[in-house]
N, C-alpha and C. Protein backbone atom coordinates (compact mmCIF):
# COMPACT_ATOMS: atom_id res chain seq x y z
N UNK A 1 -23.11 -27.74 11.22
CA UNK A 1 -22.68 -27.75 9.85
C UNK A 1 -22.45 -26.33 9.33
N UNK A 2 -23.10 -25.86 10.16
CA UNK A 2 -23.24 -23.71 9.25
C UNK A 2 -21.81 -23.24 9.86
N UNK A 3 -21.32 -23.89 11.08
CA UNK A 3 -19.99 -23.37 11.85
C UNK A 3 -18.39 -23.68 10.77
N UNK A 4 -18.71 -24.92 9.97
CA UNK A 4 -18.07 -25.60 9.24
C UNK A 4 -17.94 -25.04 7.98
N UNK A 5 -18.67 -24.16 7.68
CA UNK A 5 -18.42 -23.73 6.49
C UNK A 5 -17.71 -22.33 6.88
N UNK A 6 -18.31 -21.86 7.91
CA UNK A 6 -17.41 -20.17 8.18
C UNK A 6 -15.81 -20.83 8.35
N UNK A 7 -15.97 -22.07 9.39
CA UNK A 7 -14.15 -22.56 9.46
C UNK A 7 -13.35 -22.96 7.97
N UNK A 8 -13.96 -22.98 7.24
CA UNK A 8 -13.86 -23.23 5.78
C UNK A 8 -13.07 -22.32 4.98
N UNK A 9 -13.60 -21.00 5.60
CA UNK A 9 -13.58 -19.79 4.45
C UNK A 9 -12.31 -19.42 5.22
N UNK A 10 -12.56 -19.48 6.78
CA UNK A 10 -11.42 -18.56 7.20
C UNK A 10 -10.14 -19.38 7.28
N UNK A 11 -9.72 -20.19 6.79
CA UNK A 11 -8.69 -21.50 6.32
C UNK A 11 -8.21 -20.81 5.03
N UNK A 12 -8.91 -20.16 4.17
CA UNK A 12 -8.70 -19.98 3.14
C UNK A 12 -7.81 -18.30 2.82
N UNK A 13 -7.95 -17.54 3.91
CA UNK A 13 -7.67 -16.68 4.75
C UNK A 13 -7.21 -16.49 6.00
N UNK A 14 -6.17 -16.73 6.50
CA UNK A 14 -5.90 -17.28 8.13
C UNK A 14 -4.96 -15.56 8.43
N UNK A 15 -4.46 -15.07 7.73
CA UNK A 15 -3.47 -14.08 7.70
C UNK A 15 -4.68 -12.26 7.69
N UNK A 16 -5.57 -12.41 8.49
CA UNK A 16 -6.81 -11.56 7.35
C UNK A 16 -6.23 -10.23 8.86
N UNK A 17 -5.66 -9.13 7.66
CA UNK A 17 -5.23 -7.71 8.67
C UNK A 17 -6.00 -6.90 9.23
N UNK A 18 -5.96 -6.87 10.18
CA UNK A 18 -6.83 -6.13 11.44
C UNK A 18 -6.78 -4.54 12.09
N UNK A 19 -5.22 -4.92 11.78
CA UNK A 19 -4.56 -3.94 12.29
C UNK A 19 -3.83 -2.62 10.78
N UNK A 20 -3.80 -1.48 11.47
CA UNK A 20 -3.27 -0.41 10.05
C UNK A 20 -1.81 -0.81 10.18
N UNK A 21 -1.52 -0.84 8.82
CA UNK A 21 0.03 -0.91 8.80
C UNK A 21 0.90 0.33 9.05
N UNK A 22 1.95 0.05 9.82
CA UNK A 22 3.34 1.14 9.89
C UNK A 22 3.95 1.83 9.17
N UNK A 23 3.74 2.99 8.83
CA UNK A 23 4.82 3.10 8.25
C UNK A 23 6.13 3.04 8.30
N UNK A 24 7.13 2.46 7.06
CA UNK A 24 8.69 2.13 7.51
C UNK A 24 9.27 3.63 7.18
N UNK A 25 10.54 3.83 8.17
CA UNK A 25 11.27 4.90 7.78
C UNK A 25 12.20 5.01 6.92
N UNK A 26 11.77 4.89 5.65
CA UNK A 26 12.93 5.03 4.57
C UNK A 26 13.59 6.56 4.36
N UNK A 27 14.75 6.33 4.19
CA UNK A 27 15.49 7.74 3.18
C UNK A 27 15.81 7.38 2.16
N UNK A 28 15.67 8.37 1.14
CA UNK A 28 15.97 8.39 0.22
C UNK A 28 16.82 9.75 -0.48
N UNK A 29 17.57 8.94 -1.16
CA UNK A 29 18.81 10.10 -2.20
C UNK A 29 18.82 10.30 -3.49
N UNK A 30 19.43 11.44 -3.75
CA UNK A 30 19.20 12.25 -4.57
C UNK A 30 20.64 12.67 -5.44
N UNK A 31 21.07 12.01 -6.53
CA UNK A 31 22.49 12.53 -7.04
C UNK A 31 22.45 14.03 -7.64
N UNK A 32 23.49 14.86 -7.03
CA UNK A 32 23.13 16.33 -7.62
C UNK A 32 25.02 16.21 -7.91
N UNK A 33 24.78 17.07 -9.76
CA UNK A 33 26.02 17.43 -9.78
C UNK A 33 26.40 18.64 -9.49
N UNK A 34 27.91 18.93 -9.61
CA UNK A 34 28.17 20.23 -8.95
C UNK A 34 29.54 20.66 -9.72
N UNK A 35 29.40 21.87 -10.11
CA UNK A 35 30.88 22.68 -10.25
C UNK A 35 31.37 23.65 -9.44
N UNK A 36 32.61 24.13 -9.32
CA UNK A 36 33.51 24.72 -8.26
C UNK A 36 34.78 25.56 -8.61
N UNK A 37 34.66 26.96 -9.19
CA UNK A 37 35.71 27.66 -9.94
C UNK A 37 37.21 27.20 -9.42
N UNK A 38 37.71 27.00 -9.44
CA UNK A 38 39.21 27.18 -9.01
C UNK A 38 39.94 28.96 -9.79
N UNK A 39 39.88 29.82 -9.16
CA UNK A 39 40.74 30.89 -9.74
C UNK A 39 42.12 30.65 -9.89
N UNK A 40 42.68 31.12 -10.75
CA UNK A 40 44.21 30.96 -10.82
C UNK A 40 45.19 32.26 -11.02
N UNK A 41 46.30 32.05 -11.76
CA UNK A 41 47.03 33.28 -11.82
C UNK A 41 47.39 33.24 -12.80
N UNK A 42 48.47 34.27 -13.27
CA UNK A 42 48.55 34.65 -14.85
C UNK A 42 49.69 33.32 -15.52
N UNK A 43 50.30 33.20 -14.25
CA UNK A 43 50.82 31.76 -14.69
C UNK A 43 50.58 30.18 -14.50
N UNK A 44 49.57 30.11 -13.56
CA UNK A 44 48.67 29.31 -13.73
C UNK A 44 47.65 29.57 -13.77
N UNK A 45 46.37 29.51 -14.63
CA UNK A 45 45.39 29.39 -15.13
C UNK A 45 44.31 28.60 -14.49
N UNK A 46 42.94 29.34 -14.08
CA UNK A 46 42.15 29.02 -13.37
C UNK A 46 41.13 27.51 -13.61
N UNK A 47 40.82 26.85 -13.20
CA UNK A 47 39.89 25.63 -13.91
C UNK A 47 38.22 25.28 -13.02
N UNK A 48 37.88 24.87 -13.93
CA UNK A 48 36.64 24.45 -12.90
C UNK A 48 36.76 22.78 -13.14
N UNK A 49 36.41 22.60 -11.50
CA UNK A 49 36.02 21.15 -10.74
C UNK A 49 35.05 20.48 -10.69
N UNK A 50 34.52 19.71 -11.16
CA UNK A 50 33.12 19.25 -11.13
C UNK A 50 32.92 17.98 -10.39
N UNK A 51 32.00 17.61 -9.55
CA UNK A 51 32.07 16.27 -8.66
C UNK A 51 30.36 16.13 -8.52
N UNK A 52 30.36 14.83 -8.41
CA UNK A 52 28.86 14.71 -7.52
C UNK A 52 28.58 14.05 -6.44
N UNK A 53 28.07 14.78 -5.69
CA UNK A 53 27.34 14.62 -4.13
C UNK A 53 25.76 14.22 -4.01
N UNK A 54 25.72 13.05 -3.40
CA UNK A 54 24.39 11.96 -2.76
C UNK A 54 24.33 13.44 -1.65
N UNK A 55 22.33 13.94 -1.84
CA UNK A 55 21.97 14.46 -0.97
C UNK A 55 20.62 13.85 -0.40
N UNK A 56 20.22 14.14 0.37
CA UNK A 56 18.87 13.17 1.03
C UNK A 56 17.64 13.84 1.05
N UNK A 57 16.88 13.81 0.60
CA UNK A 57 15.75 14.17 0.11
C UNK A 57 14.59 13.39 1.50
N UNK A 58 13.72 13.96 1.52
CA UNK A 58 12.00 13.76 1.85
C UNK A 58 11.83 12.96 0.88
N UNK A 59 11.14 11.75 0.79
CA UNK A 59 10.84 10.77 0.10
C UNK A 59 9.55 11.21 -0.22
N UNK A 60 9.20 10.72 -1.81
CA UNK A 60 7.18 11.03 -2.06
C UNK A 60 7.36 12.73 -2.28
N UNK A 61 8.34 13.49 -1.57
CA UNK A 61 8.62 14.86 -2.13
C UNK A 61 8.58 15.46 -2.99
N UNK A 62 9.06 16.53 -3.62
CA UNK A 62 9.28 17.44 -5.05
C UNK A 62 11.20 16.81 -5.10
N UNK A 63 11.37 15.94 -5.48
CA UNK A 63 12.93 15.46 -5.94
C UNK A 63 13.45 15.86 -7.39
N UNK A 64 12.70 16.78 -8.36
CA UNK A 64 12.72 16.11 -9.58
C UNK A 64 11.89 17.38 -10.21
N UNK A 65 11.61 17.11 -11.39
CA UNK A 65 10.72 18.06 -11.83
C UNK A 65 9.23 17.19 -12.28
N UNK A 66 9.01 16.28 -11.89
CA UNK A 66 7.77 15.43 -11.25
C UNK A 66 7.32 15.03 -10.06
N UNK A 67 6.92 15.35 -9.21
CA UNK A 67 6.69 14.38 -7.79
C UNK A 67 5.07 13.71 -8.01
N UNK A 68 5.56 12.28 -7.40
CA UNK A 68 4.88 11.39 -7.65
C UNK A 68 4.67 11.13 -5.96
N UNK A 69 3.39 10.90 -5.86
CA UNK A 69 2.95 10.53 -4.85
C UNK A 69 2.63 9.53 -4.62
N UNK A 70 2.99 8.31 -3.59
CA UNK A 70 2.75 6.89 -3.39
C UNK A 70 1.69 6.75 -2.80
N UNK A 71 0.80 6.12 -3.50
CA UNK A 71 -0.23 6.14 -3.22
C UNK A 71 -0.37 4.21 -2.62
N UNK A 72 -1.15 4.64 -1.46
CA UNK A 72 -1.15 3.07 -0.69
C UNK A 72 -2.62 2.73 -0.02
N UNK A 73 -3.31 3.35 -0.77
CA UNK A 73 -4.70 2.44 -0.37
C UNK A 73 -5.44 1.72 -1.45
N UNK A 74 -4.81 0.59 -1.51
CA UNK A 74 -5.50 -0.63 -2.04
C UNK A 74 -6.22 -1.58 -1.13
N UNK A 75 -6.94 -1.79 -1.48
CA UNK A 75 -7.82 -2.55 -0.20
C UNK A 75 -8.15 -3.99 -0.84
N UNK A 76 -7.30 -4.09 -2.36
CA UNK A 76 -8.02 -5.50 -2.63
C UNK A 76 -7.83 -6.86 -1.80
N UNK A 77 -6.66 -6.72 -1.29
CA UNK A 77 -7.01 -8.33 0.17
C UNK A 77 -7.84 -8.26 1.10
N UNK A 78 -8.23 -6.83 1.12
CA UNK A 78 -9.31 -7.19 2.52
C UNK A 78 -10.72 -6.87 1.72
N UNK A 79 -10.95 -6.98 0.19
CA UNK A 79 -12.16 -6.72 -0.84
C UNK A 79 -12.71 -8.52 -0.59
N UNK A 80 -11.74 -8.97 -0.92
CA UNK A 80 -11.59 -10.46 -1.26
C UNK A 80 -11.86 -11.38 0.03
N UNK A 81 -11.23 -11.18 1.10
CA UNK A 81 -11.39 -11.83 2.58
C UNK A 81 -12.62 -11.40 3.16
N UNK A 82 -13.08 -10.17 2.88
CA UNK A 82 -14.96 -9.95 3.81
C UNK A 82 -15.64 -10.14 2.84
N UNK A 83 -15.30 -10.32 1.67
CA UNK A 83 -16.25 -11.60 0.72
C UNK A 83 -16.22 -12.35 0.89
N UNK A 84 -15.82 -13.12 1.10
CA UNK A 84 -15.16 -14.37 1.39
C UNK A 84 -15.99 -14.61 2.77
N UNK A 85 -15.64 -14.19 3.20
CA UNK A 85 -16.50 -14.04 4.80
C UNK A 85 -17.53 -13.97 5.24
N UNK A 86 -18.03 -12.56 4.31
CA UNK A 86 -19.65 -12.36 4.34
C UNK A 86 -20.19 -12.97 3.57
N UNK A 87 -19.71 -13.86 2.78
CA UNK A 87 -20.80 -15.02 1.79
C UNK A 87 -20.92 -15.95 2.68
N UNK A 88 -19.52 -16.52 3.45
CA UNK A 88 -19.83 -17.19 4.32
C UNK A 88 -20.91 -17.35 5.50
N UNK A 89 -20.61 -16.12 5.94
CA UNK A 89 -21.72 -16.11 7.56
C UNK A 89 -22.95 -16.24 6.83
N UNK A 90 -23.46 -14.78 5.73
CA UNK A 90 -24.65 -15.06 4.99
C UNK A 90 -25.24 -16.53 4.49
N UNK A 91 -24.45 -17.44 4.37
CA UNK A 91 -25.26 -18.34 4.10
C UNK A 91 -24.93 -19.51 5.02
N UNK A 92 -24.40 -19.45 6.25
CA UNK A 92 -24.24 -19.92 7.32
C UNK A 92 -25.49 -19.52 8.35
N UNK A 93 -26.02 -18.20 8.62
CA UNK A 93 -26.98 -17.94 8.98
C UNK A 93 -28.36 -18.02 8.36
N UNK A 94 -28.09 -17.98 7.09
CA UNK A 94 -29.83 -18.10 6.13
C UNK A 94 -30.12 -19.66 6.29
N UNK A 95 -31.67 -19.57 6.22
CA UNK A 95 -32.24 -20.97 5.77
C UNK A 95 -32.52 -20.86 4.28
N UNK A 96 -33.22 -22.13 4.06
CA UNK A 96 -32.82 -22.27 2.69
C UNK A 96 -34.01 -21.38 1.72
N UNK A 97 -35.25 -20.95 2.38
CA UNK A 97 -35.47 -20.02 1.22
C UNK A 97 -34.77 -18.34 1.12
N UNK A 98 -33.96 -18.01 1.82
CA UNK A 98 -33.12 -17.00 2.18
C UNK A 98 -31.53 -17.12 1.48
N UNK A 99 -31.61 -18.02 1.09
CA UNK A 99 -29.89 -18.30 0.41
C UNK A 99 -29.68 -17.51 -0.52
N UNK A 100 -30.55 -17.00 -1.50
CA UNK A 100 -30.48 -16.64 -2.80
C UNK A 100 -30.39 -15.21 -2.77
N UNK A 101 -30.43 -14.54 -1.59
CA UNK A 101 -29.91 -13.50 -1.04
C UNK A 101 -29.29 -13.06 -0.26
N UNK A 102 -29.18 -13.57 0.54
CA UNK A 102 -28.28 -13.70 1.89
C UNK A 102 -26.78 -13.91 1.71
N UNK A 103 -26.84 -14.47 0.72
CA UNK A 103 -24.63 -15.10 0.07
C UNK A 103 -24.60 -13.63 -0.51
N UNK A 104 -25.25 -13.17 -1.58
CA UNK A 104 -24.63 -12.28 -2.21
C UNK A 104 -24.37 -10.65 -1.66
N UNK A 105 -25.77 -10.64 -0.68
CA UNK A 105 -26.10 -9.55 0.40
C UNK A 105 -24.42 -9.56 1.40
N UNK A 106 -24.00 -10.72 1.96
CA UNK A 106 -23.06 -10.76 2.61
C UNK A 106 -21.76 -11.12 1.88
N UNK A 107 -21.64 -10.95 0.84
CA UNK A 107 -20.80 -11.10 0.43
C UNK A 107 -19.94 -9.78 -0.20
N UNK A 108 -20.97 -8.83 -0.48
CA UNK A 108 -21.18 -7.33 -1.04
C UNK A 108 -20.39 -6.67 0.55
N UNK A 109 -21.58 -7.05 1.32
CA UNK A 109 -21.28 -6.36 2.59
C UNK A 109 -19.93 -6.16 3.25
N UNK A 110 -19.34 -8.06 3.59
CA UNK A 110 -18.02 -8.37 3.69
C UNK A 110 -17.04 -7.88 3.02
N UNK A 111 -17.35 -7.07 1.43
CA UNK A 111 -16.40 -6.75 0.58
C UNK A 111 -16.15 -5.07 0.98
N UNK A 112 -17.41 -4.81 1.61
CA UNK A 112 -17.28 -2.94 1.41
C UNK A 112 -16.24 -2.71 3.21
N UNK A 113 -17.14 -3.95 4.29
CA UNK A 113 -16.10 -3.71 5.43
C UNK A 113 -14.74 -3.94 5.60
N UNK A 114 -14.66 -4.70 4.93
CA UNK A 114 -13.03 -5.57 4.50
C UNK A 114 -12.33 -4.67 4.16
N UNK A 115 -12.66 -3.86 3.30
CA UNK A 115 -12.06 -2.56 1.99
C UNK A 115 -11.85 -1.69 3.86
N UNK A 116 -12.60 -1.21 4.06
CA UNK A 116 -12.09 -0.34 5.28
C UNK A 116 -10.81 -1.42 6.17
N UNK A 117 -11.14 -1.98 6.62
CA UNK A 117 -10.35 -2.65 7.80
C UNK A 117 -8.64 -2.79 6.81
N UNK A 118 -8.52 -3.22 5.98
CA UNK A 118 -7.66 -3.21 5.34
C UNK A 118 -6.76 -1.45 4.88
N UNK A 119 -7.45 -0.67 5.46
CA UNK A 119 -7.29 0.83 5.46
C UNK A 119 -7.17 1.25 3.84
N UNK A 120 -8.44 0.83 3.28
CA UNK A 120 -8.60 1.58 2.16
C UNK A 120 -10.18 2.60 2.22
């Protein structure tokens, strides 16, 4: 019956990440405008050209006169799944005068390992 309740929890969680995620290789661009003298002569008269050019930037970089840094360690799915987990085993393994600590002990626990494995 104690096996039945861990198969319980992890039903509820079947997708639970193990592994660090990849990073994807994005580029990213950058619109810069631009001007370009044209000189001329006394009978035609000089002008300026203006156009804009997509340049490619380092992503998460200085693009701007802010750089913002993406920040990617959230760990709340794997906070939630080794709670989930460690309440489980904890009170899958306790007898019954041990319950009243053992769920919340493993449930704390499951939440702080989870938070790592999930690479936060």
């Amino acid at each position: 019956m104690k096996f039945f309740y861990l198969a319980f929890l992890l039903c509820f969680y079947p997708d639970l990440k193990i592994h660090a995620s990849i990073p994807k290789s994005v580029t990213c661009t950058r619109t810069e405008y631009r001007e370009e003298y044209i000189p001329g002569t006394k009978s035609n008269p000089g002008y300026v050209r203006s156009y804009e050019v997509d340049v490619e930037i380092p992503c998460g970089g200085s693009g701007g006169t802010r750089a913002q840094k993406i920040k990617d360690d959230d760990c709340t799915d794997g906070k939630i799944a080794g709670a989930l987990l460690g309440g489980g085993v904890g009170g899958a393994i306790s007898r019954k005068e041990g319950r009243w600590w053992a769920v919340p002990l493993g449930a704390v626990t499951g939440a702080a390992i989870g938070c790592q494995v999930d690479g936060g």
